[in-house]
Every structure is written in C-alpha cells, then in structure tokens.
Protein backbone atom coordinates (compact mmCIF):
# COMPACT_ATOMS: atom_id res chain seq x y z
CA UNK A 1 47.22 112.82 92.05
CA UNK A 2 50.08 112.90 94.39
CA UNK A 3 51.94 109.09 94.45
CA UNK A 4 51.29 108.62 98.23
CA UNK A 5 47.56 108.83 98.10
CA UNK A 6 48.13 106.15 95.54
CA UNK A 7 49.72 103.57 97.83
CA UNK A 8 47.04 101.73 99.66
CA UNK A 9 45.31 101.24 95.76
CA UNK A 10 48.97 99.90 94.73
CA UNK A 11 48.99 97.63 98.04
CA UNK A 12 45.75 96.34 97.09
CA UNK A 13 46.76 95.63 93.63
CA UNK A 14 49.55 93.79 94.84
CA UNK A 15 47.80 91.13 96.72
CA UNK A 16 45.60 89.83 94.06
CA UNK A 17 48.08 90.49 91.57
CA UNK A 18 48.97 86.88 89.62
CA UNK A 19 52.38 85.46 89.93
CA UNK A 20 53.46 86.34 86.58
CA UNK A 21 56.03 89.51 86.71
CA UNK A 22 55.90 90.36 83.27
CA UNK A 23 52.12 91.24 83.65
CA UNK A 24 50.57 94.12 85.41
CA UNK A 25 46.70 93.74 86.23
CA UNK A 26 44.47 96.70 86.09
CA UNK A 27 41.25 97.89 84.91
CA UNK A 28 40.13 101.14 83.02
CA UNK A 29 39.24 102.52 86.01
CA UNK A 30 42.80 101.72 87.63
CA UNK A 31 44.37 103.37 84.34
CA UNK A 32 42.55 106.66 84.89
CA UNK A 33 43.40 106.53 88.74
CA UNK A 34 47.08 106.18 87.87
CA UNK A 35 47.17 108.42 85.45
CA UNK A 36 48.45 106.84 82.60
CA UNK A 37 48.97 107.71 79.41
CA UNK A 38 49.64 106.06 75.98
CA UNK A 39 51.03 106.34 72.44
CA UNK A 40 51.28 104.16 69.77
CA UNK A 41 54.35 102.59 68.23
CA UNK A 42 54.73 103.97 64.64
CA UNK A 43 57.14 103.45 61.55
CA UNK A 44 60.75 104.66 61.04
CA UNK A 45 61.15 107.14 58.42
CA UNK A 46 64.70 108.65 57.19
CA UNK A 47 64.60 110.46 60.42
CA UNK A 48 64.77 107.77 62.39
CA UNK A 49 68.10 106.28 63.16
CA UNK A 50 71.46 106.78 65.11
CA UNK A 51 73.02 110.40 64.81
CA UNK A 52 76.56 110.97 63.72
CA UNK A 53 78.52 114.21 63.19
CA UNK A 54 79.52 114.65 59.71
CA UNK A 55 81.71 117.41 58.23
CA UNK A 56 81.16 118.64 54.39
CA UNK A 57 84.16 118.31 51.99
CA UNK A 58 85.11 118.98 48.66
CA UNK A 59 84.56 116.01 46.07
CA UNK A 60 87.67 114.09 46.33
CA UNK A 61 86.94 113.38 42.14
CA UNK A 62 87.69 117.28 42.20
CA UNK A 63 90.19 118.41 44.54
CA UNK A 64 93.57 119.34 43.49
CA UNK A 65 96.56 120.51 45.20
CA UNK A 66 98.83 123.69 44.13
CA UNK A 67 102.02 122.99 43.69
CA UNK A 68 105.12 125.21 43.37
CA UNK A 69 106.36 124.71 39.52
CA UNK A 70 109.45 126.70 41.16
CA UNK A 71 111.08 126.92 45.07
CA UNK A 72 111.00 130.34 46.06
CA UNK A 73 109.60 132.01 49.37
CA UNK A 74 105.92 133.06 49.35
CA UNK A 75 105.14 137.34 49.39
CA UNK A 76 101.94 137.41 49.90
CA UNK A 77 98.33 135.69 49.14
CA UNK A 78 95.56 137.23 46.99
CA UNK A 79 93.22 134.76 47.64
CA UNK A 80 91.40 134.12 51.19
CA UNK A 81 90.42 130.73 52.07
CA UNK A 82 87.18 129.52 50.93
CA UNK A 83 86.94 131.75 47.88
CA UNK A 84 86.01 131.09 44.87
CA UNK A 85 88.81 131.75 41.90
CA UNK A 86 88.75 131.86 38.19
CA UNK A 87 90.66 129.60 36.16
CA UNK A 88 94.29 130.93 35.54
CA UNK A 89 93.63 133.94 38.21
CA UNK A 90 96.41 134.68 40.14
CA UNK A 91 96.56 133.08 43.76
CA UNK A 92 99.75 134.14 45.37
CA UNK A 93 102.94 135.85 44.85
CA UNK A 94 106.35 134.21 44.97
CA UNK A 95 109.89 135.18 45.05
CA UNK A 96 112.15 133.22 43.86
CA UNK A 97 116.19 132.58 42.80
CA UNK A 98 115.41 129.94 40.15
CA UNK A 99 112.71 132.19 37.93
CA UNK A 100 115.44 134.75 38.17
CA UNK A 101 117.85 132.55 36.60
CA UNK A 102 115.64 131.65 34.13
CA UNK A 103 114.32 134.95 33.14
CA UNK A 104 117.74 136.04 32.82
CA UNK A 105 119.00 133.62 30.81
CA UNK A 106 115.54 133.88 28.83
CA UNK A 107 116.90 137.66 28.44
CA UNK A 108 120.10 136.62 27.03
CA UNK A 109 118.79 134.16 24.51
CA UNK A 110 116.37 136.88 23.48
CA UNK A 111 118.99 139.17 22.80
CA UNK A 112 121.17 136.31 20.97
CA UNK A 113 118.02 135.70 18.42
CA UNK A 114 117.95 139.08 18.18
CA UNK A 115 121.09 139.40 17.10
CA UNK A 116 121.45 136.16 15.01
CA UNK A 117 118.51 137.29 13.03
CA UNK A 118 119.92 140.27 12.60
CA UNK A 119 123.26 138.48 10.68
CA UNK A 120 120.83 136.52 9.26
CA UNK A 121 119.15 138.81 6.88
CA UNK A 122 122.51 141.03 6.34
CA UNK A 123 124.03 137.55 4.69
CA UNK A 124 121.15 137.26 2.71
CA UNK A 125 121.10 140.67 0.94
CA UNK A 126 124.78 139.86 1.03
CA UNK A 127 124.33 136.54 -0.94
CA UNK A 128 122.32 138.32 -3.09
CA UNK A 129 124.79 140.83 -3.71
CA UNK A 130 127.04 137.33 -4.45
CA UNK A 131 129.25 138.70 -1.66
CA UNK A 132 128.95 136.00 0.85
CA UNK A 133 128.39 131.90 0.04
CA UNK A 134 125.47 129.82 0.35
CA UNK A 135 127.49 127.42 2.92
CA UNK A 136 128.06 131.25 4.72
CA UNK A 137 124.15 131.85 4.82
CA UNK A 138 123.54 127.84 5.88
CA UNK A 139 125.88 128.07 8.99
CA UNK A 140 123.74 131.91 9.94
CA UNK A 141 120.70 130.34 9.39
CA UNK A 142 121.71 127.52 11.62
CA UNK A 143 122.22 129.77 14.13
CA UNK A 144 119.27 131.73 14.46
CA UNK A 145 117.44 128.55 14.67
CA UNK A 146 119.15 127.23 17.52
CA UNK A 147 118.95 130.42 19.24
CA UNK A 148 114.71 130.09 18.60
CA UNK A 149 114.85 126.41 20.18
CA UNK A 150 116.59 128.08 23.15
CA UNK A 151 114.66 130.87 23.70
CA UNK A 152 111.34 129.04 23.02
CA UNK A 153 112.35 126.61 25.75
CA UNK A 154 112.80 128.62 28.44
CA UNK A 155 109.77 130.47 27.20
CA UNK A 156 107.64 126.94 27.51
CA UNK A 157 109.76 126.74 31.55
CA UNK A 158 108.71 130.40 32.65
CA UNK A 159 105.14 129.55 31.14
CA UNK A 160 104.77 126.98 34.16
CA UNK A 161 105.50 130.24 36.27
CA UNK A 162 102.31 132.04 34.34
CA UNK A 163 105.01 134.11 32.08
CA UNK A 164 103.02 134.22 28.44
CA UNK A 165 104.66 135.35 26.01
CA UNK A 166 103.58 139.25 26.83
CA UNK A 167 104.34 138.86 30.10
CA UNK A 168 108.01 137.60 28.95
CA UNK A 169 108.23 140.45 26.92
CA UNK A 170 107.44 142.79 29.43
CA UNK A 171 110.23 141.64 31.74
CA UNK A 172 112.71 143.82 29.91
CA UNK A 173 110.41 147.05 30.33
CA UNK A 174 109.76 146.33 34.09
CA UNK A 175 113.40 144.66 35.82
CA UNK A 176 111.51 144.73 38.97
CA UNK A 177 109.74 141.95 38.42
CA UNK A 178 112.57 139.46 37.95
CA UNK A 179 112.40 136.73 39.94
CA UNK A 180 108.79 137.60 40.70
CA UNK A 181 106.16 135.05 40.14
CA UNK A 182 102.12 134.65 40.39
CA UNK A 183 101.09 131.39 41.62
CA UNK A 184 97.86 130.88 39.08
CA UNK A 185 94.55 128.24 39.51
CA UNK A 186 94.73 125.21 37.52
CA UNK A 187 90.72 125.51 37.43
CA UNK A 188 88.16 127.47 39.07
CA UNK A 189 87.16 126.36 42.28
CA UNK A 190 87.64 127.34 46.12
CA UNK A 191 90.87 127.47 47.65
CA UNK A 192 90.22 125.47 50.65
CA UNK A 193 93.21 125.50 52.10
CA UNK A 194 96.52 127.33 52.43
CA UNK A 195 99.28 125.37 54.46
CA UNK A 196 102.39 127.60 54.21
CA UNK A 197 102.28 131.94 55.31
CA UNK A 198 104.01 134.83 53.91
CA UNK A 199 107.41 134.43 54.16
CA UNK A 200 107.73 130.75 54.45
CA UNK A 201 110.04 129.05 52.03
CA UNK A 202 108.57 126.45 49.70
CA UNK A 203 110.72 123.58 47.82
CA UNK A 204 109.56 122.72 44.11
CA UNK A 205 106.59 120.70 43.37
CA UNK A 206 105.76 121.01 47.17
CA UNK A 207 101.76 121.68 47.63
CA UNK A 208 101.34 125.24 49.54
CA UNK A 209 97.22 124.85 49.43
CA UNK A 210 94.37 123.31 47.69
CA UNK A 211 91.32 123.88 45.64
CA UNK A 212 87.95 121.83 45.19
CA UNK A 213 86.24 121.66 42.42
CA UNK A 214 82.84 123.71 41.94
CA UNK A 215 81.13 120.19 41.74
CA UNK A 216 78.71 119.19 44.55
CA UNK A 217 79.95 118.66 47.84
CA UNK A 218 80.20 115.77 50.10
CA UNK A 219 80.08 114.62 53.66
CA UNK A 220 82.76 112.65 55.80
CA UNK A 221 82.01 110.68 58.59
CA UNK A 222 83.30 108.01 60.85
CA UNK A 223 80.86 105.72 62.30
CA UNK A 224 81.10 102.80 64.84
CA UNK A 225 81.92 99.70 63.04
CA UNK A 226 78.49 98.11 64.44
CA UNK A 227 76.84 100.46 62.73
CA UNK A 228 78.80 101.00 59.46
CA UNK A 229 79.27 98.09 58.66
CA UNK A 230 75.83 97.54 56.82
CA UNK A 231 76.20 100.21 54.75
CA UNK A 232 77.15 99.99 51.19
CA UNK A 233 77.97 102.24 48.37
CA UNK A 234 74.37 103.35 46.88
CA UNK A 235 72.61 103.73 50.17
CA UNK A 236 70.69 106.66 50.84
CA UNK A 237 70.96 108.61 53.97
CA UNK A 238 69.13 111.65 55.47
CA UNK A 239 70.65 114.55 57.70
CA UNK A 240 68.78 115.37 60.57
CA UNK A 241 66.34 117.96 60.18
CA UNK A 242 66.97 118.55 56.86
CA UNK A 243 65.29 117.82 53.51
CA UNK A 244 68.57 116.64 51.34
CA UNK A 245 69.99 113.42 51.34
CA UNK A 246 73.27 111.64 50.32
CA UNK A 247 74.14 108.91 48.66
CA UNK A 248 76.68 106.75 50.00
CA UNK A 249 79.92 106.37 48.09
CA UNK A 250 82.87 105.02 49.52
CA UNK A 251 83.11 103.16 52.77
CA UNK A 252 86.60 102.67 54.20
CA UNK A 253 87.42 98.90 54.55
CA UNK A 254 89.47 98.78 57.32
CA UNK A 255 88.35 99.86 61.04
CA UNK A 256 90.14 102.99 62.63
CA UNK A 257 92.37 100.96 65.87
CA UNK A 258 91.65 103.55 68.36
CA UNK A 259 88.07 104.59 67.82
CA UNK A 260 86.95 101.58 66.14
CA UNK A 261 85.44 103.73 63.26
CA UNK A 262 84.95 103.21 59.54
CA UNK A 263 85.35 106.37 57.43
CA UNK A 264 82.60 106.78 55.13
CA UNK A 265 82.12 109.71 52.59
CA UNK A 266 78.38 110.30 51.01
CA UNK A 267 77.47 112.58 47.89
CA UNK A 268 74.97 115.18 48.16
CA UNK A 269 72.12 114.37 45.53
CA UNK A 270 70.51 117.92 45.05
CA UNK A 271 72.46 121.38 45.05
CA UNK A 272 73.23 122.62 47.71
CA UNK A 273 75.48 125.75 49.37
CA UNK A 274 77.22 124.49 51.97
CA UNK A 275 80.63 124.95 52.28
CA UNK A 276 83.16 122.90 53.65
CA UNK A 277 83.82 122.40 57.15
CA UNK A 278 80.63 122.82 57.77
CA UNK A 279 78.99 120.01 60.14
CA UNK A 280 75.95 118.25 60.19
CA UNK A 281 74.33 115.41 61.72
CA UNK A 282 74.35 111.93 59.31
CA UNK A 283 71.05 109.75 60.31
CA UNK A 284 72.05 106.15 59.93
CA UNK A 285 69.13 103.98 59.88
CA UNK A 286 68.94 100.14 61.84
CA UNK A 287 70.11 97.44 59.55
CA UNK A 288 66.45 95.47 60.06
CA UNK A 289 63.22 96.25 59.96
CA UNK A 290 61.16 97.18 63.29
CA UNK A 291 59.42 99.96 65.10
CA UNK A 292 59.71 103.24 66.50
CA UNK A 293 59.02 103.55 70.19
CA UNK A 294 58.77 107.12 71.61
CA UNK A 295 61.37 107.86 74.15
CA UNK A 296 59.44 108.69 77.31
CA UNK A 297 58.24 105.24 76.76
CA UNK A 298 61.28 103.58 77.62
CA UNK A 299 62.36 102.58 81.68
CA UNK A 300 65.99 101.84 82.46
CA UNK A 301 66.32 99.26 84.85
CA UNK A 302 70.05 98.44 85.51
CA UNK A 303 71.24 97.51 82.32
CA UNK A 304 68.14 96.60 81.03
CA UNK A 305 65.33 98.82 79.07
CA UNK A 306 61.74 98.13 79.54
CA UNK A 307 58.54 99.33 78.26
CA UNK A 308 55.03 98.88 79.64
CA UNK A 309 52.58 97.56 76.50
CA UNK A 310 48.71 97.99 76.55
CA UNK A 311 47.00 94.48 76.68
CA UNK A 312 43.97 92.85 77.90
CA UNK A 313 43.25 93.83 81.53
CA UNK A 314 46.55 95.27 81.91
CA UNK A 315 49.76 96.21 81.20
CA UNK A 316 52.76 93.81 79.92
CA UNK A 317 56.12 94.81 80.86
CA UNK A 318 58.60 93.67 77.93
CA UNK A 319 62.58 94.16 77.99
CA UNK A 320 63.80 94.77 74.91
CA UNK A 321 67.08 95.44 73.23
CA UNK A 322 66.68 99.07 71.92
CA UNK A 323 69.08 101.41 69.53
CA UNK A 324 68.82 104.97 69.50
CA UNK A 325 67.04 106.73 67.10
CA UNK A 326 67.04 110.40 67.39
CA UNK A 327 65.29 111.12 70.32
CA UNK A 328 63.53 108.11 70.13
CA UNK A 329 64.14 104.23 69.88
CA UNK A 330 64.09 101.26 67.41
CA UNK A 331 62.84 98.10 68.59
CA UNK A 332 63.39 95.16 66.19
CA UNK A 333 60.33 92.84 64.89
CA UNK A 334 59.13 91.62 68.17
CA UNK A 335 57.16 94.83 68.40
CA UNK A 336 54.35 96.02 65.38
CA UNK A 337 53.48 99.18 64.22
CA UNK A 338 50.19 100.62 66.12
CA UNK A 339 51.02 98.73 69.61
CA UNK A 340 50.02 101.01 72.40
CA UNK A 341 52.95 101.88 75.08
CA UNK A 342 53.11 103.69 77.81
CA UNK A 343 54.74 107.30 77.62
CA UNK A 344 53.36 108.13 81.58
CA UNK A 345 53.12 106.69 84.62
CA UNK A 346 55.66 104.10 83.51
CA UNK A 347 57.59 105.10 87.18
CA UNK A 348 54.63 104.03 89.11
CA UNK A 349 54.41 101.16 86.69
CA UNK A 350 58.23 99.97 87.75
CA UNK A 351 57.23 100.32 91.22
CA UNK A 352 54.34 97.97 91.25
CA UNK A 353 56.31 95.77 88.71
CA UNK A 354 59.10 95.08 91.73
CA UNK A 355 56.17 94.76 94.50
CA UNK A 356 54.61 91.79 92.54
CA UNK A 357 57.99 90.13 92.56
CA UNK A 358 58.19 90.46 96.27
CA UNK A 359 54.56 89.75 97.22
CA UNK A 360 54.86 85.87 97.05
C-alpha cells in the first residue's frame, strides 16, 4: 500500500493519539494496514560482536631471524618466501672476503699439520733407531698439537659458515668455492621474510630474513581501546564466518597515540593452514550481557537510534545506546531475549512518532 493512501488513517491516528511520545497507539487491524512486520530479539552467539581486521602471523614463541655468521654480499636466494625449508638446508648464497681469509688460512694450517705430523712420526722411528732424543720427539710432538688446535679452530669458525668437515676438505679439490658460503636454516620452518636482494651487502650478525616455526599460527590485531580493553589473556574469540577460534594471548598494555589502538595477538586452538599475511575478520564480543536486535530494526534519528517494540495496543518507541554487531546490534540488559521489534514499517512508524509530538 502506497504511503499516501495511508495519510488520512495516520491523521486520524494522530488526533486521538495520547500525549505520551514514546507510545504509538494502534490496533491489529492498524498493524496489518501499515504493513508492519516483526522479529524477535534473540541471543548473541560468538558471531555476534564488533568486526576487526586481523592479519595471521607466525608464533612469536617460534620465529627466528637469520643472521649473517660472516659480512659478505648476497649471490643469490634458493628459497622463495613463504616456503617451507628443512633444517640445515641451504637458504642463500654469499660471497664473502672474511670466509676467504679463513678458508685460506684453514688451508695453511692444514698443510702445517700435515707437515708436522709428518716430522712427527720420522722422529719417532728415529728415536727408535736412538738417533734423535726424547726432548727432540717432545718439542715435534708439541708441534703437531698446536698445529691440530689451530686447524680445529678455524674448522669450528667455517662450521658457522655450514663448512663440515667434508665440505672443508673439499675446498682444496674445488678453489672456486673460496670465499663462497651457503646461508643454512637453524630449523625447519617458512622463510617469511627476506629483507636484503641479490647483490646487497650485509654486515655480520645483521638479520637478512626470517623463519617461523611450523607451530600453529596466530592472529594480530589492533582494536579500539573501548573495546580492547576488556579483554584478557584466556579469552576466546571467533572469526567471522568461520568455525575456528583463538585464544587470546597477549594484549599490549599501552594504547597506540595516533589510532588509539591496543595490539592484541590470539592463538589459533585447532590446526589450521593459513599462512601468514593472510587477513581475517576478529569478532570481539560486548563486555556485558544483552540482546541481539536485527539491523533493519534499528531508526537513526540525529544522533540517536531508536527501535519500535511490540506492546499492548501499540508500539513503544525506545532509544537505546546500541554497538555493532556484525550486521546487527547489541543492546545492553534493558532489552530481553524474545521481545518483538519492528524490522518494517519502522519509517512510517518515525513519521507518526514526530506528528504526535506536534499534535498538542
């Protein structure tokens, strides 16, 4: 029914309406005529709550950075970004001055044991002969220990560099690879991020990337303070349109100056596959109890939200101080569960509403 055949039934209304703004007359009939139509008010579930973008992240318990054990400039990557790697598999490939140095002085003590063990056993067939002294084999044998310390030192250096001790004696059959290093995972994981290129220069212990753990993922968010602040460490949140939850496990205690945000990071509590950078949408539920009005319910009126409740021979107007909740809202205790609200002809509704509070 079109709104202007409805007008001389709303002018009607209007003159025996009672004084009382709040309250809207009408009969069953009048309902039907209007064409108005109601819901009920139900419960919030996990779903229900204010929406915030979240991003998924590696456990911070698990991530780790990779460092250079050596400064050198980088060749080349193996490994693409968000990959999984194996523990000890090679990641990048680095040139560098100071491996060279070490691998050739590595080179030279080799070559010094080598040839200290060599005197070594010629002075001790010699002693046996009785050519040599003992103090003559003492002093030899002091030497070729020395040269082991040295050369197992720099061994234990170029290990940090992932030079075993086959790969240490392969340097002398392949001089290429001098001053040639593979950058190798401290643990498996995914390399989830890389923040220097091919031919950048990196200093020593400077991070080039980093890898997260293969442990469960979690989510970062930053939500108002109003609304983060009643969360605590154990709570349990849902994600919007999704079946997992989190559990909330660190919440940032001091407030972000420009957006007036609190950080908050959440644990997922069943496997999952997402990856990170991936984002989702946190539901936060209201700090106190209440109900869940639907959203075609609700009447904006200035600054001021209104919905039109069932009662006895009529319809009560109530403003009320509503949070989102999805696509719906949350109404603290002043309304129950099961209260019948209007979800059509609340326009017509508002219209009468500001003729009663002219009609005096």
């Amino acid at each position: 029914m079109r709104l202007q055949n409805l007008m001389p039934w709303i002018l009607m209304v209007l003159t025996t309406a009672v004084n009382a703004q709040e309250f809207i007359p009408l009969t069953d009939e009048d309902i039907m005529r209007i064409g108005l139509v109601f819901a009920p008010v139900g419960s919030p579930d996990r779903q229900s709550g204010n929406r915030f973008p979240a991003t998924v992240v590696n456990s911070p318990e698990s991530v780790s950075e990779l460092a250079m054990p050596f400064q050198g400039v980088l060749e080349r990557w193996y490994v693409s970004t968000g990959e999984y790697v194996h523990e000890a598999e090679v990641l990048a490939e680095i040139r560098s001055q100071e491996v060279l140095e070490l691998q050739n002085q590595w080179l030279t003590a080799k070559a010094e044991l080598e040839q200290a063990d060599f005197l070594l056993s010629r002075d001790r067939t010699l002693l046996e002969q009785g050519i040599v002294s003992r103090q003559r084999l003492q002093e030899t044998e002091r030497v070729a220990t020395h040269a082991r310390i040295d050369l197992d030192a720099l061994g234990s250096i170029l290990d940090q560099a992932g030079f075993d001790a086959e790969a240490l004696e392969a340097l002398e059959r392949n001089p290429e690879k001098l001053g040639v290093f593979g950058l190798q995972a401290p643990k498996a994981g995914y390399l989830t991020a890389r923040s220097i290129t091919p031919g950048q220069y990196a200093q020593k212990y400077q991070a080039i990337g980093t890898l997260g753990g293969s442990e469960q993922p979690w989510l970062r968010v930053d939500i108002p303070v109003r609304y983060a602040i009643a969360l605590e460490p154990g709570d349990i949140l849902s994600l919007a349109g999704l079946s997992e939850t989190v559990t909330v496990r660190f919440r940032e205690l001091t407030v972000e100056e420009i957006t007036q945000t609190i950080e908050v990071l959440a644990e997922f509590n069943t496997l999952v596959s997402y990856l990170p950078g991936q984002v989702m949408s946190l539901v936060v539920p209201p700090a106190e109890d209440g109900a869940l009005i639907p959203g075609n319910a609700v009447v904006y009126s200035g600054d001021q939200t209104i919905v039109y409740f069932r009662a006895a021979g009529g319809v009560e107007a109530k403003i009320l101080d509503l949070e989102p909740a999805g696509g719906n809202f949350f109404a603290g205790p002043e309304v129950r569960v099961g209260d019948q609200v209007v979800i059509q002809g609340a326009a017509i509704l508002k219209g009468i509403q500001l003729g009663l509070g002219q009609s005096e």
